[in-house]
C-alpha atoms as a PDB file:
ATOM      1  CA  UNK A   1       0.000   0.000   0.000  1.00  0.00           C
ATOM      2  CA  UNK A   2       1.285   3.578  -0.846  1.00  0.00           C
ATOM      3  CA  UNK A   3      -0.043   6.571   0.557  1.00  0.00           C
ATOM      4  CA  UNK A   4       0.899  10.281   0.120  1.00  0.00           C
ATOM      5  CA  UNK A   5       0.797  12.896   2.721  1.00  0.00           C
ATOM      6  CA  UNK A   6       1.627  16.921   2.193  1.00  0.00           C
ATOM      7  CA  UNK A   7       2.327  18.715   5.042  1.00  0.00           C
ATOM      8  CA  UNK A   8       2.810  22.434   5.016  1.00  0.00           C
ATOM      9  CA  UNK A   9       4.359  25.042   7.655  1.00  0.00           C
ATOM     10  CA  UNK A  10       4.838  28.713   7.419  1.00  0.00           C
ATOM     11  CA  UNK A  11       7.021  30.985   9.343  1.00  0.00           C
ATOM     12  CA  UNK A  12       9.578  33.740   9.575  1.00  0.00           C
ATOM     13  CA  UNK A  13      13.395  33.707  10.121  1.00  0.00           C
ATOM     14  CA  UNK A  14      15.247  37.433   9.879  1.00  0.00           C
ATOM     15  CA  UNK A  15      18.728  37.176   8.415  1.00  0.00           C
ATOM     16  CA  UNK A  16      20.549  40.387  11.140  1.00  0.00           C
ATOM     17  CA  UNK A  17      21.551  43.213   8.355  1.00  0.00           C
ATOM     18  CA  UNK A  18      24.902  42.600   6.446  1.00  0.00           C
ATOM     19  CA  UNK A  19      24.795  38.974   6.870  1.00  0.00           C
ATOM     20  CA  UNK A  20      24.079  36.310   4.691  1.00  0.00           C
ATOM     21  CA  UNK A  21      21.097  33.559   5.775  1.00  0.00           C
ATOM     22  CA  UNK A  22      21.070  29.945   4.941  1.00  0.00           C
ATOM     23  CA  UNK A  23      17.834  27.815   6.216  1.00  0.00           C
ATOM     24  CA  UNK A  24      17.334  24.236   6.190  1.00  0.00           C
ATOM     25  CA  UNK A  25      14.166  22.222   6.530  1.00  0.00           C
ATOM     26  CA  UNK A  26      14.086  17.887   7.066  1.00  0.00           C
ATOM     27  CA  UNK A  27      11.267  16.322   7.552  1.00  0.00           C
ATOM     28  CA  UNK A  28      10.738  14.007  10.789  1.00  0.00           C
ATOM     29  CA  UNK A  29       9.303  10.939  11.123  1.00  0.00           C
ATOM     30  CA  UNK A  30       7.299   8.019  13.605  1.00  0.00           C
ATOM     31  CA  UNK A  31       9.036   5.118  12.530  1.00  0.00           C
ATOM     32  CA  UNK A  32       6.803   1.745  12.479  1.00  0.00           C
ATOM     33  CA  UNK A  33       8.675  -1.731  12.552  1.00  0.00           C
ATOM     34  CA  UNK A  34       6.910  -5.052  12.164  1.00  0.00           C
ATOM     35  CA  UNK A  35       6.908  -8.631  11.197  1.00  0.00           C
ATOM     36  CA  UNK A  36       5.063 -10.214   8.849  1.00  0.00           C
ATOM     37  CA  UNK A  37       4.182 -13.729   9.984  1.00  0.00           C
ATOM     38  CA  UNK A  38       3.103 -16.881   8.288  1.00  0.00           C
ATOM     39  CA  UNK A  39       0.188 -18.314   9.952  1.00  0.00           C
ATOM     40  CA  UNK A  40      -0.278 -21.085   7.822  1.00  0.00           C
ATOM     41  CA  UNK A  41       3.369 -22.638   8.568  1.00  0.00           C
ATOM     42  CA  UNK A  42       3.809 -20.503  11.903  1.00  0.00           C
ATOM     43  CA  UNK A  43       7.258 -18.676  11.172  1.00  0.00           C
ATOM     44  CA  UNK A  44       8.146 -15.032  10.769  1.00  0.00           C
ATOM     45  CA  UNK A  45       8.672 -14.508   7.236  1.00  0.00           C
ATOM     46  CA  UNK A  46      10.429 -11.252   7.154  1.00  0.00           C
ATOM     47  CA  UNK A  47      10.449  -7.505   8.358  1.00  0.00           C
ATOM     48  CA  UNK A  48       9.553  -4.287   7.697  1.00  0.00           C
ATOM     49  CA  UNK A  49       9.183  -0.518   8.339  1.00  0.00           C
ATOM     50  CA  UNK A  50       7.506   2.354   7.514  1.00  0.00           C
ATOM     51  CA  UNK A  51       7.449   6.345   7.871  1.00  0.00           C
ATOM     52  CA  UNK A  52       4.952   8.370   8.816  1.00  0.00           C
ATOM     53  CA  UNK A  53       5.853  12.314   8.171  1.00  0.00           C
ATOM     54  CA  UNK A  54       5.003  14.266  12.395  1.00  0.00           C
ATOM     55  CA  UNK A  55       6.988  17.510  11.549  1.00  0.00           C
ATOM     56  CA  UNK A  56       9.937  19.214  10.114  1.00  0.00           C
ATOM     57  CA  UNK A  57      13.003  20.598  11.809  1.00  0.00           C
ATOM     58  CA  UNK A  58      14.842  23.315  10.792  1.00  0.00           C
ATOM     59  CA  UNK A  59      18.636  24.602  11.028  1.00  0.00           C
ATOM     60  CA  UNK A  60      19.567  27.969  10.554  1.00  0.00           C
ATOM     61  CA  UNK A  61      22.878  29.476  10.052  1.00  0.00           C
ATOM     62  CA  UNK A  62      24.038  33.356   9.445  1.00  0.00           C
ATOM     63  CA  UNK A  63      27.863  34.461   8.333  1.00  0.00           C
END
């Protein structure tokens, strides 16, 4: 199953006068882990994971 998700976030960051700005965004993530078993011959059959966007996190760096 693939699903798609936007996520949006607005806000402000001032760059002091004579400097130069630089602003990075990542997004964040729950991370889900599971098995998938085999009932039928009762054995774990393999892994997986999956990502499910919370948030972003920013950096921000002035020279």
């Amino acid at each position: 199953m693939t699903d798609t998700v936007t996520n949006t976030e607005s806000g402000i960051y001032t760059v002091p006068s004579g400097k130069y700005g630089h602003l990075e965004s990542y997004p964040l993530y729950d991370v889900y882990r599971f098995e998938v078993y085999d009932t039928l011959f009762d054995y774990v059959r393999g892994y997986g994971e999956v990502n499910r966007p919370v948030g972003y996190c920013y950096n921000h760096y002035d020279s």
